[in-house]
C-alpha atoms as a PDB file:
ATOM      1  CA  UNK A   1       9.691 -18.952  -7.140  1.00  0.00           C
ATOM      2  CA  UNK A   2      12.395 -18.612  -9.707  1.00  0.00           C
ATOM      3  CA  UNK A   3      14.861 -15.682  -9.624  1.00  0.00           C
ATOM      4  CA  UNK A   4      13.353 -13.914 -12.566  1.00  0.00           C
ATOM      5  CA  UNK A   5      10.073 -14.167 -10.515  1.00  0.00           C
ATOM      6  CA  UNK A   6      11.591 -11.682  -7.571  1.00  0.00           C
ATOM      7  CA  UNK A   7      10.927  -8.403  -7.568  1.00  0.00           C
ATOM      8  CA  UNK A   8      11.382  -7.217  -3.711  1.00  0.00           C
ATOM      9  CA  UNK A   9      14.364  -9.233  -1.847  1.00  0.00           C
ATOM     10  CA  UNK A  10      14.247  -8.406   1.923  1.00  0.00           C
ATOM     11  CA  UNK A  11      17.439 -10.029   3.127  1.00  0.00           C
ATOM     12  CA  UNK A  12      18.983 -10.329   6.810  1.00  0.00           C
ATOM     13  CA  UNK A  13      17.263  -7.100   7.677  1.00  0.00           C
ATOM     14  CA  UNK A  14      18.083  -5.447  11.492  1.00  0.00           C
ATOM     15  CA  UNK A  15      16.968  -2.476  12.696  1.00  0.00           C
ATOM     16  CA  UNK A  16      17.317  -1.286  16.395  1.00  0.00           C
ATOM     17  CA  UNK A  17      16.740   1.858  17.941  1.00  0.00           C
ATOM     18  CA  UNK A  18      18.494   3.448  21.150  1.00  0.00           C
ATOM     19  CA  UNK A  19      15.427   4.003  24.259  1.00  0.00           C
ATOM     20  CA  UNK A  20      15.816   7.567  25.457  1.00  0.00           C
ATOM     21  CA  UNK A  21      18.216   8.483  28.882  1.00  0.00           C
ATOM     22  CA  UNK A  22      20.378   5.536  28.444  1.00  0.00           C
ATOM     23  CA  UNK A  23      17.464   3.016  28.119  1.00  0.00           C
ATOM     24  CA  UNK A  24      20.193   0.772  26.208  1.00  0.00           C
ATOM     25  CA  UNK A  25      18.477  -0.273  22.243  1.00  0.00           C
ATOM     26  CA  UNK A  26      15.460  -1.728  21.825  1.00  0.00           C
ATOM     27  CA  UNK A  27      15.445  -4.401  18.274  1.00  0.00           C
ATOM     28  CA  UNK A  28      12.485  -3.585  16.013  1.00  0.00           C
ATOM     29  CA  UNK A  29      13.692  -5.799  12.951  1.00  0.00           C
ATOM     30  CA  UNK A  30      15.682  -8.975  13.604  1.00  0.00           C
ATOM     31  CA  UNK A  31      17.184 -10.779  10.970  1.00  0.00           C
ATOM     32  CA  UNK A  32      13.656  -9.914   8.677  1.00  0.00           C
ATOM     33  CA  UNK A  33      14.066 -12.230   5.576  1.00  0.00           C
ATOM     34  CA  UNK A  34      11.243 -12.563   2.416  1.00  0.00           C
ATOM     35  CA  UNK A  35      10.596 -11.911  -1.490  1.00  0.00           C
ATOM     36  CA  UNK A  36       7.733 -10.599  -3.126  1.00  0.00           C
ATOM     37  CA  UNK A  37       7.082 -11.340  -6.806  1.00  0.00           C
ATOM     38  CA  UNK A  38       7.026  -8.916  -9.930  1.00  0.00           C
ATOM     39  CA  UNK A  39       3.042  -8.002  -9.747  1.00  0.00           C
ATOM     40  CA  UNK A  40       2.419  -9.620  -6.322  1.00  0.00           C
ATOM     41  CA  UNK A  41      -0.127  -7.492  -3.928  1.00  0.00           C
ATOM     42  CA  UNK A  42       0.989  -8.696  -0.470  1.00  0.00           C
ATOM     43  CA  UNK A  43      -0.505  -7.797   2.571  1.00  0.00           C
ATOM     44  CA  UNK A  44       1.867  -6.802   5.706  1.00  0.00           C
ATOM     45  CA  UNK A  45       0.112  -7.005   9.043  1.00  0.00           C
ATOM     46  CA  UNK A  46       0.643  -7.741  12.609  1.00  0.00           C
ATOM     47  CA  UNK A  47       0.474  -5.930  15.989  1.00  0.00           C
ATOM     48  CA  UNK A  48       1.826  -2.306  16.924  1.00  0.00           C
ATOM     49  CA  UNK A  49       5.194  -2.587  17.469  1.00  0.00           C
ATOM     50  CA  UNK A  50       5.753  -5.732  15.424  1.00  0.00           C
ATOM     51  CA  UNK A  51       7.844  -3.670  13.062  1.00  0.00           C
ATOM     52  CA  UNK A  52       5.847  -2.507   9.869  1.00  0.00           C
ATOM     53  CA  UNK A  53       6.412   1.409  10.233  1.00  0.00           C
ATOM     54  CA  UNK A  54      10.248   0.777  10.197  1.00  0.00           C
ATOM     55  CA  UNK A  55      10.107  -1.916   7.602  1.00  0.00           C
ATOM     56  CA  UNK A  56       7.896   1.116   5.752  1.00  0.00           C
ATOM     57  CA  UNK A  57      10.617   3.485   5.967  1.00  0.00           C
ATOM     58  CA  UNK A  58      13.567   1.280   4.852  1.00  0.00           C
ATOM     59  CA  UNK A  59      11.611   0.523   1.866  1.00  0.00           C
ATOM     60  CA  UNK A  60      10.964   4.001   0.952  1.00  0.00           C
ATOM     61  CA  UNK A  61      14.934   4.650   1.704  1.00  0.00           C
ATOM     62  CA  UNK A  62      13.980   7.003   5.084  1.00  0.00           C
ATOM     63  CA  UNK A  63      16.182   5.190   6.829  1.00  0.00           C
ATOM     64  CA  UNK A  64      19.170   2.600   5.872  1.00  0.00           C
ATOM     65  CA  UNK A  65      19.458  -0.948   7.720  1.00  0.00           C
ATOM     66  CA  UNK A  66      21.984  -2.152  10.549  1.00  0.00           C
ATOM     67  CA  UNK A  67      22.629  -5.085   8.766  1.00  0.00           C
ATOM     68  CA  UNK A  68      21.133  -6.851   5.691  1.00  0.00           C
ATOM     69  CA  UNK A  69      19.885  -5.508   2.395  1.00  0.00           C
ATOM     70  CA  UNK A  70      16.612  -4.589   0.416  1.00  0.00           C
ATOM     71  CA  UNK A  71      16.978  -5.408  -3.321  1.00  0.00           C
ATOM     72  CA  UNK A  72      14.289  -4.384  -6.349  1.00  0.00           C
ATOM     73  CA  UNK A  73      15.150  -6.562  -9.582  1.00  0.00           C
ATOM     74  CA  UNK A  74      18.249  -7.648  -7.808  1.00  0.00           C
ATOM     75  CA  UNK A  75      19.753  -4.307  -7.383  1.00  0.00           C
ATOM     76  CA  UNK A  76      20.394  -2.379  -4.299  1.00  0.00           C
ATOM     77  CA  UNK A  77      17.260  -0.057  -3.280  1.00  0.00           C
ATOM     78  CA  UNK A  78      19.063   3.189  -4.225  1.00  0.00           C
ATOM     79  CA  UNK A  79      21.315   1.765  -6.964  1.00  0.00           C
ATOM     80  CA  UNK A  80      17.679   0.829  -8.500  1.00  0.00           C
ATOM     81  CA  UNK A  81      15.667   4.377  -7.939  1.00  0.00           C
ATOM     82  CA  UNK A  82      19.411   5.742  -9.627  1.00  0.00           C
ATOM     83  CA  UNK A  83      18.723   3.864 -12.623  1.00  0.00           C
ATOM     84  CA  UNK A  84      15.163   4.831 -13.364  1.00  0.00           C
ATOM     85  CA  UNK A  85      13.398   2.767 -10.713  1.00  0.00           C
ATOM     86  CA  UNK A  86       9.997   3.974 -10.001  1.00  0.00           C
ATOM     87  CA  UNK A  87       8.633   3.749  -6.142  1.00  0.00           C
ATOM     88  CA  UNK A  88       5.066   5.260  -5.279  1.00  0.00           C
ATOM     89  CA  UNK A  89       3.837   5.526  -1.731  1.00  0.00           C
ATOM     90  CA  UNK A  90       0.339   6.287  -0.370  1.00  0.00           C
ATOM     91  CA  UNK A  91       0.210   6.809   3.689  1.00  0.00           C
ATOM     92  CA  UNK A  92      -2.384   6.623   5.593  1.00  0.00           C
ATOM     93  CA  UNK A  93      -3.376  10.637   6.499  1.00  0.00           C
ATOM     94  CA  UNK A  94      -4.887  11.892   3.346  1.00  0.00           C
ATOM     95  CA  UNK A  95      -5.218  15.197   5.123  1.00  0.00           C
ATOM     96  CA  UNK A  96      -1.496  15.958   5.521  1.00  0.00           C
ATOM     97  CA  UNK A  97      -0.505  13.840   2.712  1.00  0.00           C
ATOM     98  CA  UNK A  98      -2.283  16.943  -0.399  1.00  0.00           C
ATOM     99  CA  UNK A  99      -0.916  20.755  -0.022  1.00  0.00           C
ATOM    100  CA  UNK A 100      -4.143  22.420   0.983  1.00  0.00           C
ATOM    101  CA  UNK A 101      -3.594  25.445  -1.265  1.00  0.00           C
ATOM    102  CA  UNK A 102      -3.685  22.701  -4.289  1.00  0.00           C
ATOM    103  CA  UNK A 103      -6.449  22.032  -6.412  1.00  0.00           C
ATOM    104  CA  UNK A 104      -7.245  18.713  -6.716  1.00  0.00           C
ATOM    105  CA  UNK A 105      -5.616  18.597 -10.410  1.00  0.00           C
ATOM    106  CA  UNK A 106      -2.140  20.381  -9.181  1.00  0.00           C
ATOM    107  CA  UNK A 107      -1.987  17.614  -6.448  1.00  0.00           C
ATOM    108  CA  UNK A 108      -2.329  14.683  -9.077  1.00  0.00           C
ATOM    109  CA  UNK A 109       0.346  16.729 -11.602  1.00  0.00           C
ATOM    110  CA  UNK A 110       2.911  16.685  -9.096  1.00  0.00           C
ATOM    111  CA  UNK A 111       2.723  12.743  -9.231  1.00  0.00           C
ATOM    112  CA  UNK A 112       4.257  13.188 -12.578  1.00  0.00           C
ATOM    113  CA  UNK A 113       7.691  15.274 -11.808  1.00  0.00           C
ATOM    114  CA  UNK A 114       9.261  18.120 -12.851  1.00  0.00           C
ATOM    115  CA  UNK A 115      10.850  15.882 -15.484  1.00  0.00           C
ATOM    116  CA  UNK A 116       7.845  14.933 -17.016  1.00  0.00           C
ATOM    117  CA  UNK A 117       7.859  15.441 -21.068  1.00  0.00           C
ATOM    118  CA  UNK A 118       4.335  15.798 -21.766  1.00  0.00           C
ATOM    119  CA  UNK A 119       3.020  19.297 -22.628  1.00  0.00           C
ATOM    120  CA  UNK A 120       1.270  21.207 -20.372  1.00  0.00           C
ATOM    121  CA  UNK A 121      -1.601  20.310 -22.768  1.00  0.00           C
ATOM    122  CA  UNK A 122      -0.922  16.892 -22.586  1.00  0.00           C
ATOM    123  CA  UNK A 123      -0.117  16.969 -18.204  1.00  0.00           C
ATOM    124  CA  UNK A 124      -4.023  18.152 -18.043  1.00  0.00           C
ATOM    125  CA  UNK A 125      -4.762  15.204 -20.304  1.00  0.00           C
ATOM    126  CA  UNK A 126      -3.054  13.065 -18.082  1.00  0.00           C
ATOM    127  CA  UNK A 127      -4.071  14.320 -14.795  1.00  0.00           C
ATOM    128  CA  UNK A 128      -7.663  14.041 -16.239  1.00  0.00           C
ATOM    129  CA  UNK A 129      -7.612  10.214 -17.325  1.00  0.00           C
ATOM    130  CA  UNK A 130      -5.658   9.025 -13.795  1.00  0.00           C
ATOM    131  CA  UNK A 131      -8.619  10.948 -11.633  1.00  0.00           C
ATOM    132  CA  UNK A 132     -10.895   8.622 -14.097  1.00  0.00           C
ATOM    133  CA  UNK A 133      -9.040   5.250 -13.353  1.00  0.00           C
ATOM    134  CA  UNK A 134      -9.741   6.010  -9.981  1.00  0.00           C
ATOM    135  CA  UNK A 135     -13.333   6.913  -9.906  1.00  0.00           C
ATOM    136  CA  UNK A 136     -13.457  10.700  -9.663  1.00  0.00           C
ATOM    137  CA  UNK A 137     -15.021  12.904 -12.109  1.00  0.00           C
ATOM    138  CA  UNK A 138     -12.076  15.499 -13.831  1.00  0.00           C
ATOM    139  CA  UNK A 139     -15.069  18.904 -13.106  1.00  0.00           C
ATOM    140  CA  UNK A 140     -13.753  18.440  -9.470  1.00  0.00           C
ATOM    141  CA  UNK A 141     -10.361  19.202 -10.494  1.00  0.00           C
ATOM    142  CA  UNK A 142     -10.123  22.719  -9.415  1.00  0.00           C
ATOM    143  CA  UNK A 143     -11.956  21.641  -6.213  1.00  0.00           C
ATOM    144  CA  UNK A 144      -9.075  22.019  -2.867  1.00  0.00           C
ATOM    145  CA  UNK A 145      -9.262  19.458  -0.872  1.00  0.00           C
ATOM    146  CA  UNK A 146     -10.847  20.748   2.033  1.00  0.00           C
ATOM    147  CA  UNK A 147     -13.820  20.898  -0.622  1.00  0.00           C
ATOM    148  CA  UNK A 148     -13.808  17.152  -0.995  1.00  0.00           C
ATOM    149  CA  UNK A 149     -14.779  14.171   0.919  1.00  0.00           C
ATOM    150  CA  UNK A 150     -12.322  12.024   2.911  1.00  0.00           C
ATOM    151  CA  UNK A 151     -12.003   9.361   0.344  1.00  0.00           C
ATOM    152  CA  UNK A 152     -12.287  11.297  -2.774  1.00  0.00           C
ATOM    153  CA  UNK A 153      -8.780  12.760  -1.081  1.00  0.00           C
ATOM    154  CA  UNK A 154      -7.470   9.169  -1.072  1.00  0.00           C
ATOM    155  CA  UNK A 155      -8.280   8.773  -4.473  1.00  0.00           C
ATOM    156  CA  UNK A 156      -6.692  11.858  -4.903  1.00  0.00           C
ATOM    157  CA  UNK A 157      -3.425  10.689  -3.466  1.00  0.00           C
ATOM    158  CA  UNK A 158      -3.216   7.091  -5.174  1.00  0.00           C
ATOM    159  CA  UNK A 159      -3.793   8.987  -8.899  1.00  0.00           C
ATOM    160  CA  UNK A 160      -1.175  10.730  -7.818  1.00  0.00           C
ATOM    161  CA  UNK A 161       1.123   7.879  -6.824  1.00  0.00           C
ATOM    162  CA  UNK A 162      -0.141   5.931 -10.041  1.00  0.00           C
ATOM    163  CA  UNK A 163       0.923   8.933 -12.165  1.00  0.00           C
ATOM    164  CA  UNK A 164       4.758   8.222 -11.366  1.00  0.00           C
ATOM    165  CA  UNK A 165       4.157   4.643 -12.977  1.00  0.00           C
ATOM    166  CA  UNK A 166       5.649   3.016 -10.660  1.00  0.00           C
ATOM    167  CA  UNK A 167       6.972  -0.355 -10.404  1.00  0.00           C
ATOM    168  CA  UNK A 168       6.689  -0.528  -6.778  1.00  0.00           C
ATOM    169  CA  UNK A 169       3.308   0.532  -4.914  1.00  0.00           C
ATOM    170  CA  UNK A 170       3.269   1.051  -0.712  1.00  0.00           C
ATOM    171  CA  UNK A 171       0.579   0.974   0.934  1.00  0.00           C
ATOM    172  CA  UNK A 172       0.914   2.540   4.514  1.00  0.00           C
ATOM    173  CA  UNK A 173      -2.165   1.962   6.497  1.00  0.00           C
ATOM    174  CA  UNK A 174      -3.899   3.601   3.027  1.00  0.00           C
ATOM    175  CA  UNK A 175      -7.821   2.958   4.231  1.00  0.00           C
ATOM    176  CA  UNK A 176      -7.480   2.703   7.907  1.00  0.00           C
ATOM    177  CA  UNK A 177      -8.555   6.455   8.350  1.00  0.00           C
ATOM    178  CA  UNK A 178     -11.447   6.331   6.357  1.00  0.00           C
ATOM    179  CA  UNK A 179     -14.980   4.709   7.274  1.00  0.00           C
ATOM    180  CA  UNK A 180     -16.235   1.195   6.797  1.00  0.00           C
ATOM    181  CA  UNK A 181     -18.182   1.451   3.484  1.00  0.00           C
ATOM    182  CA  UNK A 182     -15.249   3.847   1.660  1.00  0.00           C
ATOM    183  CA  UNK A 183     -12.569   1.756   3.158  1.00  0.00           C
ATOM    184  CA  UNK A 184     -14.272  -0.976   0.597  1.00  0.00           C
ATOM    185  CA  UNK A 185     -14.447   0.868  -1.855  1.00  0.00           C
ATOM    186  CA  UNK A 186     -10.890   1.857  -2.003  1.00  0.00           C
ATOM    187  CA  UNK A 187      -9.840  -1.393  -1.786  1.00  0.00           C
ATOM    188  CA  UNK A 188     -11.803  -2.519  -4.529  1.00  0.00           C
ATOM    189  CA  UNK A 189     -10.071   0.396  -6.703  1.00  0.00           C
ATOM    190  CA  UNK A 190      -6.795  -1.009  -5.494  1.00  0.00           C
ATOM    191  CA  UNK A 191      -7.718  -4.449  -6.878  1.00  0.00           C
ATOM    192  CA  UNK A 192      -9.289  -3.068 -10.110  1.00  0.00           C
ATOM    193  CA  UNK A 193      -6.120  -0.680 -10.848  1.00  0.00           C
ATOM    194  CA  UNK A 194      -2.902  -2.650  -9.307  1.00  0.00           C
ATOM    195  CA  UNK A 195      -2.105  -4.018 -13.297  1.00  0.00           C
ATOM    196  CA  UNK A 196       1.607  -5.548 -12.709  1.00  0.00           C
ATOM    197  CA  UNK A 197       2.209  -3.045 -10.350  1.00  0.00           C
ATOM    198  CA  UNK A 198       3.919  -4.900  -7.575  1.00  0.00           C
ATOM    199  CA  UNK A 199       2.370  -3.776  -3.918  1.00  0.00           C
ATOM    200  CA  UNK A 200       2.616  -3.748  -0.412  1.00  0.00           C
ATOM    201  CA  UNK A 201      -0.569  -3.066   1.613  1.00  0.00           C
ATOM    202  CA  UNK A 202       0.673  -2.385   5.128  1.00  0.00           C
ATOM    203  CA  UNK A 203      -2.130  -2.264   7.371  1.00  0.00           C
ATOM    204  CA  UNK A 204      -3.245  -3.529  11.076  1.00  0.00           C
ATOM    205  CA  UNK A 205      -6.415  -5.034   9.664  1.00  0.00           C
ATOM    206  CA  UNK A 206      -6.305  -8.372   8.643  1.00  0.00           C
ATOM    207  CA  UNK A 207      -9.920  -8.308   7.056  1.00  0.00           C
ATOM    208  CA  UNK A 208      -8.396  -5.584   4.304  1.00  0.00           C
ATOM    209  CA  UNK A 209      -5.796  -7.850   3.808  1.00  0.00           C
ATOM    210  CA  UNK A 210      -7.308 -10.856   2.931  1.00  0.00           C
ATOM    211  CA  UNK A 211     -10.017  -8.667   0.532  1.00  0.00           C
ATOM    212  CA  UNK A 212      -7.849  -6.888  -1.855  1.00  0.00           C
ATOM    213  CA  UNK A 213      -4.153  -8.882  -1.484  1.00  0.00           C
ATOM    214  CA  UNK A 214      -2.537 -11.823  -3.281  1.00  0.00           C
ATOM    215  CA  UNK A 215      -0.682 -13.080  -0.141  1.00  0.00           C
ATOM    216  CA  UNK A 216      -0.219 -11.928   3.313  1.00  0.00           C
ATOM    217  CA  UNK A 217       3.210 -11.399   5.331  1.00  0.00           C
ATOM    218  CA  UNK A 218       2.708 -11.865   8.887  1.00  0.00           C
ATOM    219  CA  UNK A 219       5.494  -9.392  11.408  1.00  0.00           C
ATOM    220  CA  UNK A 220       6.065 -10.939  14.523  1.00  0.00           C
ATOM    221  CA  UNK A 221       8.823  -9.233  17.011  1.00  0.00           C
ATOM    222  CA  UNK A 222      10.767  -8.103  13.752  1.00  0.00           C
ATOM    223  CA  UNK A 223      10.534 -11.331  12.398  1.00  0.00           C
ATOM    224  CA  UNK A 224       8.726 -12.640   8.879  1.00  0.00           C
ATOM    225  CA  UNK A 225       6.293 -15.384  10.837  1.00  0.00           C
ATOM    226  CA  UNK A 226       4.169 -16.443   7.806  1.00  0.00           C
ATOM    227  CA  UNK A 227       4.088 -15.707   4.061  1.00  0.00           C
ATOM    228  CA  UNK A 228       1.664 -17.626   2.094  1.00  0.00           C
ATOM    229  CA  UNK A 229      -1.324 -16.791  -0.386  1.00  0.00           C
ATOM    230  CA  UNK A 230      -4.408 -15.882   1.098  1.00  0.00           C
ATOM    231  CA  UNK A 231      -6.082 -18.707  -0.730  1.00  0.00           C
ATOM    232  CA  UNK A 232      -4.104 -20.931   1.769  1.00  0.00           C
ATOM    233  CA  UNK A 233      -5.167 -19.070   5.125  1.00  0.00           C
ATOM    234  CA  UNK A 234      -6.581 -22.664   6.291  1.00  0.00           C
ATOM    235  CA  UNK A 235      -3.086 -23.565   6.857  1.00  0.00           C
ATOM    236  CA  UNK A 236      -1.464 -21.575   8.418  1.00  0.00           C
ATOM    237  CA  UNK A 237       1.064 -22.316  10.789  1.00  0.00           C
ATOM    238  CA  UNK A 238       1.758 -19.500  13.024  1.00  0.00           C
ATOM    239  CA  UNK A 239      -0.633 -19.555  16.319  1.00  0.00           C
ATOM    240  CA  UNK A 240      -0.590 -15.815  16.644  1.00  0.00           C
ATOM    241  CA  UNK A 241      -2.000 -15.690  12.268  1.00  0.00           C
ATOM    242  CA  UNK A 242      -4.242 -18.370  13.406  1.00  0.00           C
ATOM    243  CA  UNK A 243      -5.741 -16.376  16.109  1.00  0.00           C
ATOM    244  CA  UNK A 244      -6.412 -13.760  14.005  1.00  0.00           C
ATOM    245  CA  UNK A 245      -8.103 -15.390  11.349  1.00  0.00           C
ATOM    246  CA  UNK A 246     -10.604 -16.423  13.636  1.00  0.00           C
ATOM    247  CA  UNK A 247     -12.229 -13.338  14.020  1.00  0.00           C
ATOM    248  CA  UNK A 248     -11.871 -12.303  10.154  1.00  0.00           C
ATOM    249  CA  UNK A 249     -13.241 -15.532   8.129  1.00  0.00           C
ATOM    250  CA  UNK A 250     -16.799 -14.838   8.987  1.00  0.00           C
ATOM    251  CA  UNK A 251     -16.597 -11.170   8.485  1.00  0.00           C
ATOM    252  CA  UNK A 252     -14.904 -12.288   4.979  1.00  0.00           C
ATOM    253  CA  UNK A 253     -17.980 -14.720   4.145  1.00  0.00           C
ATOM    254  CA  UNK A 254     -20.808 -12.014   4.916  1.00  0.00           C
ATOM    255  CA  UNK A 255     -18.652  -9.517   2.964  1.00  0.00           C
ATOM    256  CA  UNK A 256     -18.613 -11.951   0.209  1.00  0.00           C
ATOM    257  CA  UNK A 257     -22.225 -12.726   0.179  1.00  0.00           C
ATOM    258  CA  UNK A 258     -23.212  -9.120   0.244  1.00  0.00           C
ATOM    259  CA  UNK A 259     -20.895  -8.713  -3.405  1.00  0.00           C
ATOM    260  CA  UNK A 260     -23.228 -11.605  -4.905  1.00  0.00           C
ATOM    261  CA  UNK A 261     -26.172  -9.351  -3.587  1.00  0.00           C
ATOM    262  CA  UNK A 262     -24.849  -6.107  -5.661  1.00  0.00           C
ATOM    263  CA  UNK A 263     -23.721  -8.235  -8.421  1.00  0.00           C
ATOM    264  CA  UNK A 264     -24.195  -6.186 -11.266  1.00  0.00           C
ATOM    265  CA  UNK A 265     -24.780  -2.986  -9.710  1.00  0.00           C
ATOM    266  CA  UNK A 266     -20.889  -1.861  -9.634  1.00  0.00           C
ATOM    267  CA  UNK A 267     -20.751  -0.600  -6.229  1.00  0.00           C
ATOM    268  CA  UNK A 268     -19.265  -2.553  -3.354  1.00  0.00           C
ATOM    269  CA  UNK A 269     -21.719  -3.689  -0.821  1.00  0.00           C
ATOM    270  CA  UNK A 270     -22.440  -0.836   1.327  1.00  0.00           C
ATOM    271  CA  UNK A 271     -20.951   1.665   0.083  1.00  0.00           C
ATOM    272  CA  UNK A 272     -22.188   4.830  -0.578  1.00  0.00           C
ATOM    273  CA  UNK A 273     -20.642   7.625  -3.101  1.00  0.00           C
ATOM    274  CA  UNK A 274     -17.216   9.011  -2.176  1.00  0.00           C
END
């Protein structure tokens, strides 16, 4: 990977927290180290408490490092968002995520800013092609969101992070609240839309992962274990990754015999209408 390639530089990164009544600290990141590339879709997994919430929230600039540094395009995370740098996020509880006095129009326009140029002419225009890209129809867009399904919601809330434009796409556990057949569905939208977005799907299911993402970062105790593409899942070298993978790569091959099965058909196998 050559340095014009890097988008996302994770560098030295340590984060530790203090334990409550004089528990001492507890290290959540230790000495986290790895690059994505411009337009890369990598998945982050591993287990609770392995560090991927915190990780989440240094990205996002919630919360600074100990020691170490995140760089975008080789600048510092907030020296980059300064300068015009464009970060989207999409977390995993749709329900909390929309206002639910919105309609489900207002909730996509505020994805755009109060600095948006566009007319307000031109901001329903908008609003109405980004609910397209992502599969829902613009006559729900005076619907609130209590009026809507679970994973027309979701849609909701990635229009509205795609309506920033931004460079930089998270991911935080974006499907794991929703069931089986929408979950696939979603993360066929995520493949279809992603362009040169750059993107990282944080989730605790490796199956997800290895569907919709270019490569998959493995957390282990705060530390980057693996990094590879998923086409090279066969050799992997951490045990933990390996263990894992044995329970996904059959679901993975049934999954990817039922999309030869509803070849043509444009839905994703067993789904049903969000």
């Amino acid at each position: 990977m050559s340095g014009s390639d890097i988008f996302l530089a994770v560098r030295d990164i340590w984060k530790t927290y203090a334990v409550p009544h004089g528990g001492g600290s507890r290290p959540v990141l230790q000495g986290l180290d790895f690059c994505l590339e411009r337009g890369e879709m990598a998945g982050l997994v591993g287990e609770s408490g392995s560090g991927k919430s915190t990780l989440a929230r240094l990205l996002l600039g919630l919360e600074r490092p100990d020691r170490g540094i995140v760089l975008l395009e080789g600048q510092p995370l907030r020296q980059w968002r300064a300068r015009g740098g464009r970060l989207s996020v999409v977390f995993q509880d749709y329900v909390t995520s929309v206002d639910p006095g919105f309609t489900l129009a207002e909730a996509v326009d505020e994805g755009l800013g109060p600095g948006c140029r566009l007319s307000r002419r031109e901001r329903r225009r908008e609003v109405d092609r980004l609910l397209e890209r992502v599969g829902l129809s613009p006559s729900l867009s005076g619907r609130l969101p209590h009026e809507l399904s679970g994973g027309q919601v979701q849609r909701a809330c990635i229009a509205r992070a795609l309506a920033a434009r931004p460079s930089f796409l998270v991911l935080d556990e974006a499907v794991s609240s929703l069931d089986v057949p929408v979950q696939v569905q979603i993360l066929e939208l995520l493949r279809d839309i992603r362009s040169d977005t750059t993107c990282l799907f944080i989730t605790h299911d490796l199956q997800a992962a290895t569907l919709v993402c270019d490569s998959l970062l493995v957390l282990d105790q705060g530390r980057c274990a693996e990094h590879l593409p998923v086409s090279q899942l066969g050799s992997a070298r951490s045990p933990r990754l390996r263990r894992m993978l044995e329970t996904v790569v059959p679901f993975r091959s049934a999954w990817d015999g039922s999309c030869d099965e509803a070849a043509g058909t444009g839905r994703a196998p067993g789904a049903t209408k969000v």
